[in-house]
C-alpha atoms as a PDB file:
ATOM      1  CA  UNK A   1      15.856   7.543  23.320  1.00  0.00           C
ATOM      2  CA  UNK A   2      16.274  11.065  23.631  1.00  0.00           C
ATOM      3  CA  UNK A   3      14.522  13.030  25.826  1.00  0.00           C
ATOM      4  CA  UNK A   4      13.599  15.658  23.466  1.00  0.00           C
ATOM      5  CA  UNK A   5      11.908  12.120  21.697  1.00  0.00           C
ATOM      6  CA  UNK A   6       9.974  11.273  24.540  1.00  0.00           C
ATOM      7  CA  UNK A   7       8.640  14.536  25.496  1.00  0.00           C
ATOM      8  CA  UNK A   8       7.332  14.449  21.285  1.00  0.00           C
ATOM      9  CA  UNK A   9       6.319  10.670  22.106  1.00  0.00           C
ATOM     10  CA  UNK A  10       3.589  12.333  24.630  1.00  0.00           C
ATOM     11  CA  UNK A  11       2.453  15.677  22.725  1.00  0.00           C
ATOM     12  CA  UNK A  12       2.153  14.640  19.535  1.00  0.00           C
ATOM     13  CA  UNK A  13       1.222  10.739  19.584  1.00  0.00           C
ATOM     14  CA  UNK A  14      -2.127  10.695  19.328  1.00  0.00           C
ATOM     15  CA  UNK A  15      -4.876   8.190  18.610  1.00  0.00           C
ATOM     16  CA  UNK A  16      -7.871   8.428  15.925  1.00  0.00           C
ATOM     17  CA  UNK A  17     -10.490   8.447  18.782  1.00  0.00           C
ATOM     18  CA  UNK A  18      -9.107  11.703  20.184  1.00  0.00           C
ATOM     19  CA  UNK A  19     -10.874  14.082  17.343  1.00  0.00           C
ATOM     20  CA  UNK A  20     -13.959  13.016  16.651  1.00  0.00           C
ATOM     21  CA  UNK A  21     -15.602  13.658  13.376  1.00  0.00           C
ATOM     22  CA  UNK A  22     -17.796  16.695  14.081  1.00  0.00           C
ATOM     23  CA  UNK A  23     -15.248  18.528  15.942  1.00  0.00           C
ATOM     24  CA  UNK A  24     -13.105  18.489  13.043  1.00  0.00           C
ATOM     25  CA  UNK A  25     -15.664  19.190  10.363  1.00  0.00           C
ATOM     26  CA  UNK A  26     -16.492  22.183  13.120  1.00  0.00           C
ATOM     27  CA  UNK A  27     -12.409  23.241  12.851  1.00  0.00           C
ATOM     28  CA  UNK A  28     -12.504  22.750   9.081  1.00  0.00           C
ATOM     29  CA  UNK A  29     -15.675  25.076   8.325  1.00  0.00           C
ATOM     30  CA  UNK A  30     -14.462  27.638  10.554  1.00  0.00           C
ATOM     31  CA  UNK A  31     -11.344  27.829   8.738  1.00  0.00           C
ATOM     32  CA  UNK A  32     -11.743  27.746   5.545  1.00  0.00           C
ATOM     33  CA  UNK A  33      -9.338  24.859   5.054  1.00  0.00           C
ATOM     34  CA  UNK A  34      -9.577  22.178   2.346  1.00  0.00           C
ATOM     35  CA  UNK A  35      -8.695  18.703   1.686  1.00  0.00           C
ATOM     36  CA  UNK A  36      -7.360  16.481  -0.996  1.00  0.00           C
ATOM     37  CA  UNK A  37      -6.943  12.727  -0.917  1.00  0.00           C
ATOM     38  CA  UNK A  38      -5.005  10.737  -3.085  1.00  0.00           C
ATOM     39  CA  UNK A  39      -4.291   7.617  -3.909  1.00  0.00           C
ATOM     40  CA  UNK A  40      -1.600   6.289  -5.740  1.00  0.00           C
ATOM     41  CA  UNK A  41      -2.581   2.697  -7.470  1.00  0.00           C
ATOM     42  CA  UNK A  42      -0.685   0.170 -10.074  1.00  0.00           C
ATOM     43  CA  UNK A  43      -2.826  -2.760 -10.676  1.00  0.00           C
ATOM     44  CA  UNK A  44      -5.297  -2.252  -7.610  1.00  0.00           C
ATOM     45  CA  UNK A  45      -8.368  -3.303  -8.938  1.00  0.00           C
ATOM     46  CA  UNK A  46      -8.962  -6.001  -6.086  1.00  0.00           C
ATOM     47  CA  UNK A  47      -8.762  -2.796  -3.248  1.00  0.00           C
ATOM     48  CA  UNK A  48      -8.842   0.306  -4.507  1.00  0.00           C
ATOM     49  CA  UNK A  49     -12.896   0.753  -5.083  1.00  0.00           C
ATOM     50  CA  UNK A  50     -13.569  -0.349  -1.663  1.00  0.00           C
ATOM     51  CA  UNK A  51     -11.253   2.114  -0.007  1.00  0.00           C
ATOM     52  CA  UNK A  52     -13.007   5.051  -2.550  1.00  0.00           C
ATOM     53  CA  UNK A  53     -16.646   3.459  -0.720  1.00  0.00           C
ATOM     54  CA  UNK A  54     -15.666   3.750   2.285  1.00  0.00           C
ATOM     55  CA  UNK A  55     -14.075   7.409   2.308  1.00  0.00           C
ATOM     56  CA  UNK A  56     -16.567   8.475   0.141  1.00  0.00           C
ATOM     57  CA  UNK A  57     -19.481   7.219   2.651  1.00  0.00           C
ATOM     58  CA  UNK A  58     -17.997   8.104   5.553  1.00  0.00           C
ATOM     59  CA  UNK A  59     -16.180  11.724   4.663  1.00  0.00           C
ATOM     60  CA  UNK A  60     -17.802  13.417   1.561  1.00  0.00           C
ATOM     61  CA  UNK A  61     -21.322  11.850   1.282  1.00  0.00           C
ATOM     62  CA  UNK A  62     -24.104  13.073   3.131  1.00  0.00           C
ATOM     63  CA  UNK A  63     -22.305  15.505   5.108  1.00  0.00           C
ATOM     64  CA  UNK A  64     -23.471  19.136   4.410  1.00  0.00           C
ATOM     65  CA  UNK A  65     -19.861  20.113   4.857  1.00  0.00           C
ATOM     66  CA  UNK A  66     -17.480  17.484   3.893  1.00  0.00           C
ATOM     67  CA  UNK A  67     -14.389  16.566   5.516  1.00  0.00           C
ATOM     68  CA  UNK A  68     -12.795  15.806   1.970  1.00  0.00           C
ATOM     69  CA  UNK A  69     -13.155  18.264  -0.692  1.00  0.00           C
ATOM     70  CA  UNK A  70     -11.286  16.281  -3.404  1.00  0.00           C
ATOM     71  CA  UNK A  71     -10.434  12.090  -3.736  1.00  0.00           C
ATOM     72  CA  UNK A  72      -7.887  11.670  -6.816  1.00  0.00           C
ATOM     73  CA  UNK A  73      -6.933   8.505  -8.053  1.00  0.00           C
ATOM     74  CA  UNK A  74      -3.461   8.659  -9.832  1.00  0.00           C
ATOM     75  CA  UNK A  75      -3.152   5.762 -11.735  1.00  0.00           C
ATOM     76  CA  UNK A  76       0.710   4.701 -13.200  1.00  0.00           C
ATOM     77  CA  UNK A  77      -0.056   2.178 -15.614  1.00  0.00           C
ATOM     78  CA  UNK A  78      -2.447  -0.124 -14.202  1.00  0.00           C
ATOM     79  CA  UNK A  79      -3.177  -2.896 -16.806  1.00  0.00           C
ATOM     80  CA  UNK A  80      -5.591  -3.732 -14.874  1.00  0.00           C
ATOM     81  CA  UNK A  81      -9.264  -2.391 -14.295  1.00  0.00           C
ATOM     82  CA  UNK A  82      -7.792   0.120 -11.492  1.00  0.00           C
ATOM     83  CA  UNK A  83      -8.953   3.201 -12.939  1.00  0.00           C
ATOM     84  CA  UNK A  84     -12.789   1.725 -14.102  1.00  0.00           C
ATOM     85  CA  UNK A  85     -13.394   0.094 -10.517  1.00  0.00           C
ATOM     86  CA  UNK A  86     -12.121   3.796  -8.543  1.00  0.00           C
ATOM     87  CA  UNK A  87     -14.211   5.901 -11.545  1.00  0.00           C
ATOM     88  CA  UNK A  88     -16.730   3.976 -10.683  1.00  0.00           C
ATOM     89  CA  UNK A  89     -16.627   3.835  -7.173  1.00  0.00           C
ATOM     90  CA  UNK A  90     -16.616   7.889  -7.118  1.00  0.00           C
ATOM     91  CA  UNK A  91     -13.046   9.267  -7.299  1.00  0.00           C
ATOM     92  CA  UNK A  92     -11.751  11.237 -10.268  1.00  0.00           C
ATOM     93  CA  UNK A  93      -8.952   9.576 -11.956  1.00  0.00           C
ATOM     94  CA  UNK A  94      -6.188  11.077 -13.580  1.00  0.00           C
ATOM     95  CA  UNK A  95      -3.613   9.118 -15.139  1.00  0.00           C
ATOM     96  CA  UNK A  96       0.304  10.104 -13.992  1.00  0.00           C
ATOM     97  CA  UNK A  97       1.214  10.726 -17.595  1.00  0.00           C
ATOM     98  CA  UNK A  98      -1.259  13.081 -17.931  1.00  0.00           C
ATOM     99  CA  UNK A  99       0.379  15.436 -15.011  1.00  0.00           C
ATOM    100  CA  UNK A 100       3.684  17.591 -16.280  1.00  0.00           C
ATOM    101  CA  UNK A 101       3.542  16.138 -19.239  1.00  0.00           C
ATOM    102  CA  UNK A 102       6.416  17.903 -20.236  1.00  0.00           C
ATOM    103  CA  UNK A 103       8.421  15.760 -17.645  1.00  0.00           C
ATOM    104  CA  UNK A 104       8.579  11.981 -19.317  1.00  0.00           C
ATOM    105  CA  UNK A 105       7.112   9.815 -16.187  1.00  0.00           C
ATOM    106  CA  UNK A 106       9.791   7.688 -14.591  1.00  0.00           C
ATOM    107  CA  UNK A 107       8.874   4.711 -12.457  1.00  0.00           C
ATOM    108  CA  UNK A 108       7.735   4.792  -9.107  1.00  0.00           C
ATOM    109  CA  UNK A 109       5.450   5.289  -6.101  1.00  0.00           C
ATOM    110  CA  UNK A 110       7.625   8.669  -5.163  1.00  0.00           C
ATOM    111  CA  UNK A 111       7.115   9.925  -9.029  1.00  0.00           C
ATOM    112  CA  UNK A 112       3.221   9.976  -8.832  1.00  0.00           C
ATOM    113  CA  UNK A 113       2.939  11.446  -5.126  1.00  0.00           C
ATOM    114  CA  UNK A 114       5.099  14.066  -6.324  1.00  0.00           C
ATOM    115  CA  UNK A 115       2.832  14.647 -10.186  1.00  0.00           C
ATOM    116  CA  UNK A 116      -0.459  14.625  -8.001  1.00  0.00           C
ATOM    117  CA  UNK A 117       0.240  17.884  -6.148  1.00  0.00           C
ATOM    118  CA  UNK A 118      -0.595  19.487  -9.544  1.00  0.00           C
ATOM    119  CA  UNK A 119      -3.766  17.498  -9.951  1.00  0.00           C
ATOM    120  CA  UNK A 120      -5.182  18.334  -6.566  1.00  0.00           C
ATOM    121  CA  UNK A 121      -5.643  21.985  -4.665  1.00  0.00           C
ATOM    122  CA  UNK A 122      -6.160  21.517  -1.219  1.00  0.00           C
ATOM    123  CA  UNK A 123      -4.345  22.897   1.994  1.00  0.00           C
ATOM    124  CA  UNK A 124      -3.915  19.104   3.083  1.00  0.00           C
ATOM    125  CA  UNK A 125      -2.897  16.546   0.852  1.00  0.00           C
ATOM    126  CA  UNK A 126      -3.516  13.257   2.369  1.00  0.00           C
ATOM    127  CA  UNK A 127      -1.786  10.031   0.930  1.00  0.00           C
ATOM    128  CA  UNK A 128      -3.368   6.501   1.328  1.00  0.00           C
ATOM    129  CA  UNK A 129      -2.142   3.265  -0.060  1.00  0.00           C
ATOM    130  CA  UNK A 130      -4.675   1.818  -2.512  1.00  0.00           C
ATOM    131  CA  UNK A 131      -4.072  -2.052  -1.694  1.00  0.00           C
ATOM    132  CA  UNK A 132      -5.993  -1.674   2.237  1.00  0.00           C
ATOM    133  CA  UNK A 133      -7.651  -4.372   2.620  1.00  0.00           C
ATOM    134  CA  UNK A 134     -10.647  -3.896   5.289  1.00  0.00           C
ATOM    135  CA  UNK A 135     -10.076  -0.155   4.986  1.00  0.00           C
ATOM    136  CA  UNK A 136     -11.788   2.401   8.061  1.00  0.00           C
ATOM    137  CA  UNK A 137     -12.059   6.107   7.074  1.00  0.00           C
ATOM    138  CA  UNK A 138     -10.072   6.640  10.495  1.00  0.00           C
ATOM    139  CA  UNK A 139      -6.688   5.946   8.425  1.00  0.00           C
ATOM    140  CA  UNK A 140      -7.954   9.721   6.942  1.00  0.00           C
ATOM    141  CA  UNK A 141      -9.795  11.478   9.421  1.00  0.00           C
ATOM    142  CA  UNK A 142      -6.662  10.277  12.043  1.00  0.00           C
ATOM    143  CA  UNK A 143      -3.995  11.714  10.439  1.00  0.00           C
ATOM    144  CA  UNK A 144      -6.101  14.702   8.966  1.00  0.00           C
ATOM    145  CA  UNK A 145      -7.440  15.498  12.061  1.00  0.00           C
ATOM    146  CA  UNK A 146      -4.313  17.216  14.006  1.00  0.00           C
ATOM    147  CA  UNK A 147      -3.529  19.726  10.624  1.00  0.00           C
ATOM    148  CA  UNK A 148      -7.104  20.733  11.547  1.00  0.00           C
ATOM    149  CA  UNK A 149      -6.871  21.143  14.795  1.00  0.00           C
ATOM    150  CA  UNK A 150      -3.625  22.380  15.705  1.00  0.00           C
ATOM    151  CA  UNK A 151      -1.649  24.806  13.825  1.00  0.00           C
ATOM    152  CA  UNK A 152       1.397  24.002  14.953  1.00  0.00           C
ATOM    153  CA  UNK A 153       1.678  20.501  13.408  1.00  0.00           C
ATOM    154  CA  UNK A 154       2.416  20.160   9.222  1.00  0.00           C
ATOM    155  CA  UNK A 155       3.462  16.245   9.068  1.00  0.00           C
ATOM    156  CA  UNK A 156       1.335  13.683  10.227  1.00  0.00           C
ATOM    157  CA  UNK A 157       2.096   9.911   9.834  1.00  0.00           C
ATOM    158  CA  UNK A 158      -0.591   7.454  10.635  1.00  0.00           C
ATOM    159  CA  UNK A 159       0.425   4.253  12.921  1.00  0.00           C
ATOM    160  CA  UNK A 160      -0.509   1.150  13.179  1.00  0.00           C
ATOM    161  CA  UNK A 161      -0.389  -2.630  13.694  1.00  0.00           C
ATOM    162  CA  UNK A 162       0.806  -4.737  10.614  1.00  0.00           C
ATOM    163  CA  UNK A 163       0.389  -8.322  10.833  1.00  0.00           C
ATOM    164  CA  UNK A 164       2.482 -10.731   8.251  1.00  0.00           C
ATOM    165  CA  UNK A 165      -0.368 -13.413   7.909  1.00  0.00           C
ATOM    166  CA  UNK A 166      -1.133 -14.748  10.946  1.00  0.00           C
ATOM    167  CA  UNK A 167       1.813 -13.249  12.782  1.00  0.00           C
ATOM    168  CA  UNK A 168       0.785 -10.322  14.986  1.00  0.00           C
ATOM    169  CA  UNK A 169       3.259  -7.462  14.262  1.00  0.00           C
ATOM    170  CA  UNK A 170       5.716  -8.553  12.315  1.00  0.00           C
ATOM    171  CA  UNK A 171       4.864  -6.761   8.823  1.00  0.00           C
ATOM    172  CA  UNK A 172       6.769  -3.719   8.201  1.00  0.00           C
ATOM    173  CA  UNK A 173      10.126  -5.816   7.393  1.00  0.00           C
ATOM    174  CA  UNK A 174      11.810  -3.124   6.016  1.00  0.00           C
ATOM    175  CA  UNK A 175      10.964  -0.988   8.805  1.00  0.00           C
ATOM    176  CA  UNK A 176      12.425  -2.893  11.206  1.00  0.00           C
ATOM    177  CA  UNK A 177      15.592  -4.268   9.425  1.00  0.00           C
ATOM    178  CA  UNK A 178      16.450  -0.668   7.227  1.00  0.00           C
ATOM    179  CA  UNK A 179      14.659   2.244   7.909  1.00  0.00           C
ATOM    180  CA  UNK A 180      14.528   1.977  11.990  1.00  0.00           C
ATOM    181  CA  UNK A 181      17.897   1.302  12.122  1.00  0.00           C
ATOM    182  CA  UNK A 182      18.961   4.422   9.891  1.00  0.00           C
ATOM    183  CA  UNK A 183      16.689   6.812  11.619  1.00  0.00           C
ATOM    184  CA  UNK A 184      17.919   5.549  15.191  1.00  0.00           C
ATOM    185  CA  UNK A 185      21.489   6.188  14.017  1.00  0.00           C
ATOM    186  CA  UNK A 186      21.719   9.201  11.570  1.00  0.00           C
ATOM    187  CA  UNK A 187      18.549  11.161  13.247  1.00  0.00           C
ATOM    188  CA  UNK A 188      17.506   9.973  16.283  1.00  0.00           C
ATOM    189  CA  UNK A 189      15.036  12.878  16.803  1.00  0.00           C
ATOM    190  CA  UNK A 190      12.921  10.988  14.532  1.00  0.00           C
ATOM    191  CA  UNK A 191      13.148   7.587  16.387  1.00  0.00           C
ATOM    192  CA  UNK A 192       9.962   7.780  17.836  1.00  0.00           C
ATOM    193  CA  UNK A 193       7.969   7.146  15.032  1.00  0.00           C
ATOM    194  CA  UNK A 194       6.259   3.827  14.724  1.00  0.00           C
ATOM    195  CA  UNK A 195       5.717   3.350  10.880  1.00  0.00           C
ATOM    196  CA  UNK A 196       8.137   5.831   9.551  1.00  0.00           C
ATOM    197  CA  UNK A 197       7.808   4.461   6.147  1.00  0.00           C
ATOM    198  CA  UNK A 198       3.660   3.505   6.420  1.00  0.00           C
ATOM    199  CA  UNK A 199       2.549   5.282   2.993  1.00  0.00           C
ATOM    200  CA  UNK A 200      -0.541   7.097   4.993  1.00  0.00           C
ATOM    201  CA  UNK A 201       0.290  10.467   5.690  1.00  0.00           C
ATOM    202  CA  UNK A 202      -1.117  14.160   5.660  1.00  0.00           C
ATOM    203  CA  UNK A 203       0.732  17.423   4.980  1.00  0.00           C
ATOM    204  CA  UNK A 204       0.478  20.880   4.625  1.00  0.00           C
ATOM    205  CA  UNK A 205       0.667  21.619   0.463  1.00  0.00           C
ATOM    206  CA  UNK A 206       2.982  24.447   2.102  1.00  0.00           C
ATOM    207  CA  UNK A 207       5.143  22.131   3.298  1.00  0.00           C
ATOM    208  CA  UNK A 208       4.844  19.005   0.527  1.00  0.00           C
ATOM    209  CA  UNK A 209       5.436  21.801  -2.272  1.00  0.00           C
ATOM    210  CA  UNK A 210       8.929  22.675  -0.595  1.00  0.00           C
ATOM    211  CA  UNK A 211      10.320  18.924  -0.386  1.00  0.00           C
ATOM    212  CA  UNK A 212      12.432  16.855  -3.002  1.00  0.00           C
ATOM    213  CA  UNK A 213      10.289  13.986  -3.443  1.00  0.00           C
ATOM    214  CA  UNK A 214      12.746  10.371  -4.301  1.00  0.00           C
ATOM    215  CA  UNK A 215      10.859   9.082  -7.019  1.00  0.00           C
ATOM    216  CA  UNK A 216      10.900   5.387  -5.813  1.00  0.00           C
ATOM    217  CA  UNK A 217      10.368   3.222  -2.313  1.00  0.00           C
ATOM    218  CA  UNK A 218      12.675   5.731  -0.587  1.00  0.00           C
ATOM    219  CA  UNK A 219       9.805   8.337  -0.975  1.00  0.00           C
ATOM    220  CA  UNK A 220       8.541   8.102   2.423  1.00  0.00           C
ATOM    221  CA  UNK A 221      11.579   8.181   4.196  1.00  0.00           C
ATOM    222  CA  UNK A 222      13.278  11.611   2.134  1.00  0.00           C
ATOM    223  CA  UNK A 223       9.554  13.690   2.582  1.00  0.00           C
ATOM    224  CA  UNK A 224      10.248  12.273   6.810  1.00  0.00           C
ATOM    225  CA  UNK A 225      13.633  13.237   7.308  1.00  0.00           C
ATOM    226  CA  UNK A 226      13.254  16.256   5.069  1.00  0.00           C
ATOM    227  CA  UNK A 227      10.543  17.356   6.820  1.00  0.00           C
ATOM    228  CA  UNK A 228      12.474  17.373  10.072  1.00  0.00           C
ATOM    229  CA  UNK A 229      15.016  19.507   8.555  1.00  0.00           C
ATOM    230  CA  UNK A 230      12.737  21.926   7.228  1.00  0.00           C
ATOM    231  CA  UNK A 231      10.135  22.311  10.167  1.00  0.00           C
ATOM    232  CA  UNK A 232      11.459  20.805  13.432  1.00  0.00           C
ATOM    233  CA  UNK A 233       9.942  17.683  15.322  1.00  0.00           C
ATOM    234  CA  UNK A 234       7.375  19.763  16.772  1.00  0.00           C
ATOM    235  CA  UNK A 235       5.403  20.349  14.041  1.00  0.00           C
ATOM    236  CA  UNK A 236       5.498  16.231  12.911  1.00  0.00           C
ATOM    237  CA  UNK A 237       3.080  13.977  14.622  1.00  0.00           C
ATOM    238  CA  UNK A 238       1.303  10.416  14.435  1.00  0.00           C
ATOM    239  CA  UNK A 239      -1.777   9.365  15.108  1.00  0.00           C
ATOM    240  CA  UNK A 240      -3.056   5.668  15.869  1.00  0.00           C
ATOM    241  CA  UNK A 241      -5.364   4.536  12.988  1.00  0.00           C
ATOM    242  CA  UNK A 242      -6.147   0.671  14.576  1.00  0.00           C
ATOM    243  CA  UNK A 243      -4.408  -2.048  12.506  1.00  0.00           C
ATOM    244  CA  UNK A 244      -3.328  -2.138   8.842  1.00  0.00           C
ATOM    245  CA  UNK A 245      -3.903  -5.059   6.361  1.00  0.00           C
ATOM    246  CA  UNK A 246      -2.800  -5.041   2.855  1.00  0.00           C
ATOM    247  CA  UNK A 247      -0.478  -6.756   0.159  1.00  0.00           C
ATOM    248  CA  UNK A 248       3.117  -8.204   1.565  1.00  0.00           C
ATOM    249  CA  UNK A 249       5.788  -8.164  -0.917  1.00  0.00           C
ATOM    250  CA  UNK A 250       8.223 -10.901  -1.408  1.00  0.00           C
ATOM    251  CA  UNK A 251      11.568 -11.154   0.033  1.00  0.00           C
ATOM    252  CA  UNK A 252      13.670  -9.858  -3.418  1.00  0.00           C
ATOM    253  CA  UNK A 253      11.211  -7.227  -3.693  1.00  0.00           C
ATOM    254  CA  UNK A 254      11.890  -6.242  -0.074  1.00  0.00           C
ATOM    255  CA  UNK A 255      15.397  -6.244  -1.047  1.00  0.00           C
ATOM    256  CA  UNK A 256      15.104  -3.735  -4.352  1.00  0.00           C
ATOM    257  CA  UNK A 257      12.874  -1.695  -1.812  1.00  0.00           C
ATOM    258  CA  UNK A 258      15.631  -1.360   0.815  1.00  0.00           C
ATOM    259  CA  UNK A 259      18.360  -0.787  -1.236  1.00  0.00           C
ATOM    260  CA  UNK A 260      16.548   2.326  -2.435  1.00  0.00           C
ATOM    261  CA  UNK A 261      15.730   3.373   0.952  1.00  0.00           C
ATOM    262  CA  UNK A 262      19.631   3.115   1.910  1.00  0.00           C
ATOM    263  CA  UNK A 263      19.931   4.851  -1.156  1.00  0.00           C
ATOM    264  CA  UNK A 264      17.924   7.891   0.095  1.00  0.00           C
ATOM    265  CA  UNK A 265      19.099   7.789   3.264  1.00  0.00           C
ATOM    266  CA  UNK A 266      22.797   8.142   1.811  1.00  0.00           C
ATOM    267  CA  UNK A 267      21.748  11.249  -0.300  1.00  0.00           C
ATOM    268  CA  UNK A 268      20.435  13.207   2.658  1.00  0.00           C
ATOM    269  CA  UNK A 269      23.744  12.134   5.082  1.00  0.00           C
ATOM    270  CA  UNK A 270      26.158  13.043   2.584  1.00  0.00           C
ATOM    271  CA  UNK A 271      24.906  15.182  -0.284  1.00  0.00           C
ATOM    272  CA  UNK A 272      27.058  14.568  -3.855  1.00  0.00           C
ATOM    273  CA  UNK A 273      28.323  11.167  -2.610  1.00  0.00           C
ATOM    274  CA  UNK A 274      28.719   8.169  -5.316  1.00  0.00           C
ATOM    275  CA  UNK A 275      26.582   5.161  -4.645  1.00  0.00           C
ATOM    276  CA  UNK A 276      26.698   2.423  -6.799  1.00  0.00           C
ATOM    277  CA  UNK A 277      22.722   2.422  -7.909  1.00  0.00           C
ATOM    278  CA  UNK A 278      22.072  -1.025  -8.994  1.00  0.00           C
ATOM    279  CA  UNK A 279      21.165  -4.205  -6.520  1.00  0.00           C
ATOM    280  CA  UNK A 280      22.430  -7.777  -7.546  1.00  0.00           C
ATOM    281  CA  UNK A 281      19.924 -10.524  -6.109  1.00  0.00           C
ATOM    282  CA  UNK A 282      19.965 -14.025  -6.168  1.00  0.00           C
ATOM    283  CA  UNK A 283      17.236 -16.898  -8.360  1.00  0.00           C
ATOM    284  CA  UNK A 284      17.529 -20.211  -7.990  1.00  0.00           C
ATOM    285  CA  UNK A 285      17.839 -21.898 -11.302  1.00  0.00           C
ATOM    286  CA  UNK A 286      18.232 -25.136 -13.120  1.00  0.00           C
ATOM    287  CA  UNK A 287      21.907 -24.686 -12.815  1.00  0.00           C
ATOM    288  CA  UNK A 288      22.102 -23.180  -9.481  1.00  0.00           C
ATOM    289  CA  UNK A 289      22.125 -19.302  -8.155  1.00  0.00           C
ATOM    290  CA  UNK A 290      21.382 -16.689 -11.042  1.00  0.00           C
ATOM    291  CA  UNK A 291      22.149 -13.234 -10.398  1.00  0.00           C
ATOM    292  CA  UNK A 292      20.009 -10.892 -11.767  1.00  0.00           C
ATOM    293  CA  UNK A 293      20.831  -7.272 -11.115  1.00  0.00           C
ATOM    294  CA  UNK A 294      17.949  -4.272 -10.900  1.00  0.00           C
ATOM    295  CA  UNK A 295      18.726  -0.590 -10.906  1.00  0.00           C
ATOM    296  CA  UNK A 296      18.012   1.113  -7.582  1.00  0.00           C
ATOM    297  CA  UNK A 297      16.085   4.398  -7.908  1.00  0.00           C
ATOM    298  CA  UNK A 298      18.528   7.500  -8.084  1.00  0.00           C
ATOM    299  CA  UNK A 299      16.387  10.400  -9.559  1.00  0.00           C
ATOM    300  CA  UNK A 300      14.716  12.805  -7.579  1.00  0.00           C
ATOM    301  CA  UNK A 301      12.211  15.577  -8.466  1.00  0.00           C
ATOM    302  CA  UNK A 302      12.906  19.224  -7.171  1.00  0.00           C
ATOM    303  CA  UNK A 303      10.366  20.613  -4.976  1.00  0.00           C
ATOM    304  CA  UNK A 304       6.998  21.764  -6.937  1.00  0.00           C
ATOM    305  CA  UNK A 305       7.424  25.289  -5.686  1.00  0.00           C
ATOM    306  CA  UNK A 306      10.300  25.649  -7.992  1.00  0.00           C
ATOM    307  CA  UNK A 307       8.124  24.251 -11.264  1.00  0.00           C
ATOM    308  CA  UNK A 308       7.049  26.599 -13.838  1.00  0.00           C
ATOM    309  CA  UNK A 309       3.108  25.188 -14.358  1.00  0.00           C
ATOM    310  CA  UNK A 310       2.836  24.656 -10.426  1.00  0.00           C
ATOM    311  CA  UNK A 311       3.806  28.685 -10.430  1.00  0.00           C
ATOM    312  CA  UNK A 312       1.367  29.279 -12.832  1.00  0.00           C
ATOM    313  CA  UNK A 313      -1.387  27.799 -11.989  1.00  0.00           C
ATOM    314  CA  UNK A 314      -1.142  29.701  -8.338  1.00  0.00           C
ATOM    315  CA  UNK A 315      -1.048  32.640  -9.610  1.00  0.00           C
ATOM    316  CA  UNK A 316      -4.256  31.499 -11.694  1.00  0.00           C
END
């Protein structure tokens, strides 16, 4: 590891417990700053509602001065009850078409992240998963807490344990078998981070607004290595958040989600060069193998600074 990686390892590693709550509602009154939450959800009726509880109890609910200002649902086509259960629950909902609609949606976790900076206003946006299962307001108040606290720091990543059933540690697949392995080799200043594609995260809007956002699974990893280009290491950080629980996917899906993670990863290491974007997989059927080949996600949408309602509204 590089030493410039290890020094970072030991200023800018941090666990939940190191800010508690009332210092950082102290930091956020004092400055002025706000905060936006959102969570993207497809078909998250099982989770999502519990997670809006829990960060509404614990962050915006009986606090004079609330750590969150603003919890936005963006839903992208649930067909489920996703968006009654978070209404419900206490978040506004906004559905992705609804954003730009100008823009026709495409497909994709990296598409609504990118929409929901015009739905929400605050100096720190703060992404969270909505499938958490057994979901602690520390996965917000961790990662929020160092933007508070420390100008300096823009990027924060939470980290944490992910168990694969019964299997201490080994969830994050992908991590370990795509994205690790890519970061190590191609930038190695960003090798010290433990769950480099983990989809809770807080930024600076003055930061997220300047960033090409992939509009699939190679979301996290473009807005990571991005971010190093356009800040320096010094201002990313993680925090420790405890242990994460939530939906595994299956192995082809693991595949369609690395391929477009290469994908990315190929874009930012060689701008302009061809890569085939489709993935052939493999189903067993009555007469043996079947391929069946999915398109790997190749758009990506400019940074919002550059988009004419963003500009607008700003200036509003």
């Amino acid at each position: 590891m590089l030493e410039e990686v290890e020094r970072w390892l030991a200023d800018r590693s941090w666990s939940a417990a190191d800010r508690p709550l009332d210092q950082l509602l102290e930091r956020k009154r004092a400055a002025g700053t706000t905060v936006s939450v959102v969570l993207p959800a497809l078909d998250e009726e099982a989770t999502v509602g519990e997670i809006v509880s829990v960060i509404r109890r614990d962050l915006i609910d009986g606090l004079s001065h609330p750590l969150v200002d603003e919890l936005v649902v963006v839903d992208s086509g649930s067909t489920d009850r996703t968006a009654e259960v978070a209404a419900k629950a206490g978040a506004r909902v906004v559905h992705r078409d609804e954003i730009l609609p100008r823009l026709p949606a495409l497909p994709g976790k990296g598409e609504v992240l990118w929409r929901s900076l015009l739905a929400t206003r605050g100096d720190i946006v703060c992404f969270v998963d909505a499938d958490l299962r057994d979901f602690s307001s520390a996965f917000v108040s961790g990662i929020v807490g160092p933007l508070l606290t420390d100008p300096g720091v823009e990027f924060v990543k939470a980290m944490y344990d992910r168990p694969l059933g019964n299997a201490p540690g080994q969830g994050g697949r992908v991590t370990e078998l795509v994205a690790r392995p890519l970061l190590n080799l191609h930038w190695p200043q960003l090798a010290g981070f433990v769950q480099p594609l983990g989809g809770e995260y807080a930024v600076r809007r003055s930061l997220l607004e300047r960033l090409p956002f992939p509009v699939g699974y190679g979301v996290e990893l473009g807005l990571l290595v991005d971010a190093l280009h356009t800040v320096g290491l010094e201002a990313l950080a993680q925090v420790d958040v405890g242990v994460r629980l939530h939906r595994h996917q299956d192995g082809q899906a693991l595949g369609r989600m690395a391929a477009a993670i290469y994908r990315t990863a190929l874009v930012r290491l060689s701008r302009g060069h061809h890569v085939r974007p489709e993935l052939t997989q493999f189903e067993r059927g009555p007469q043996g193998f079947v391929p069946r080949t999915y398109p790997v996600d190749t758009e990506e949408r400019p940074p919002m600074a550059g988009i004419e309602e963003y500009a607008v509204r700003r200036v509003a």
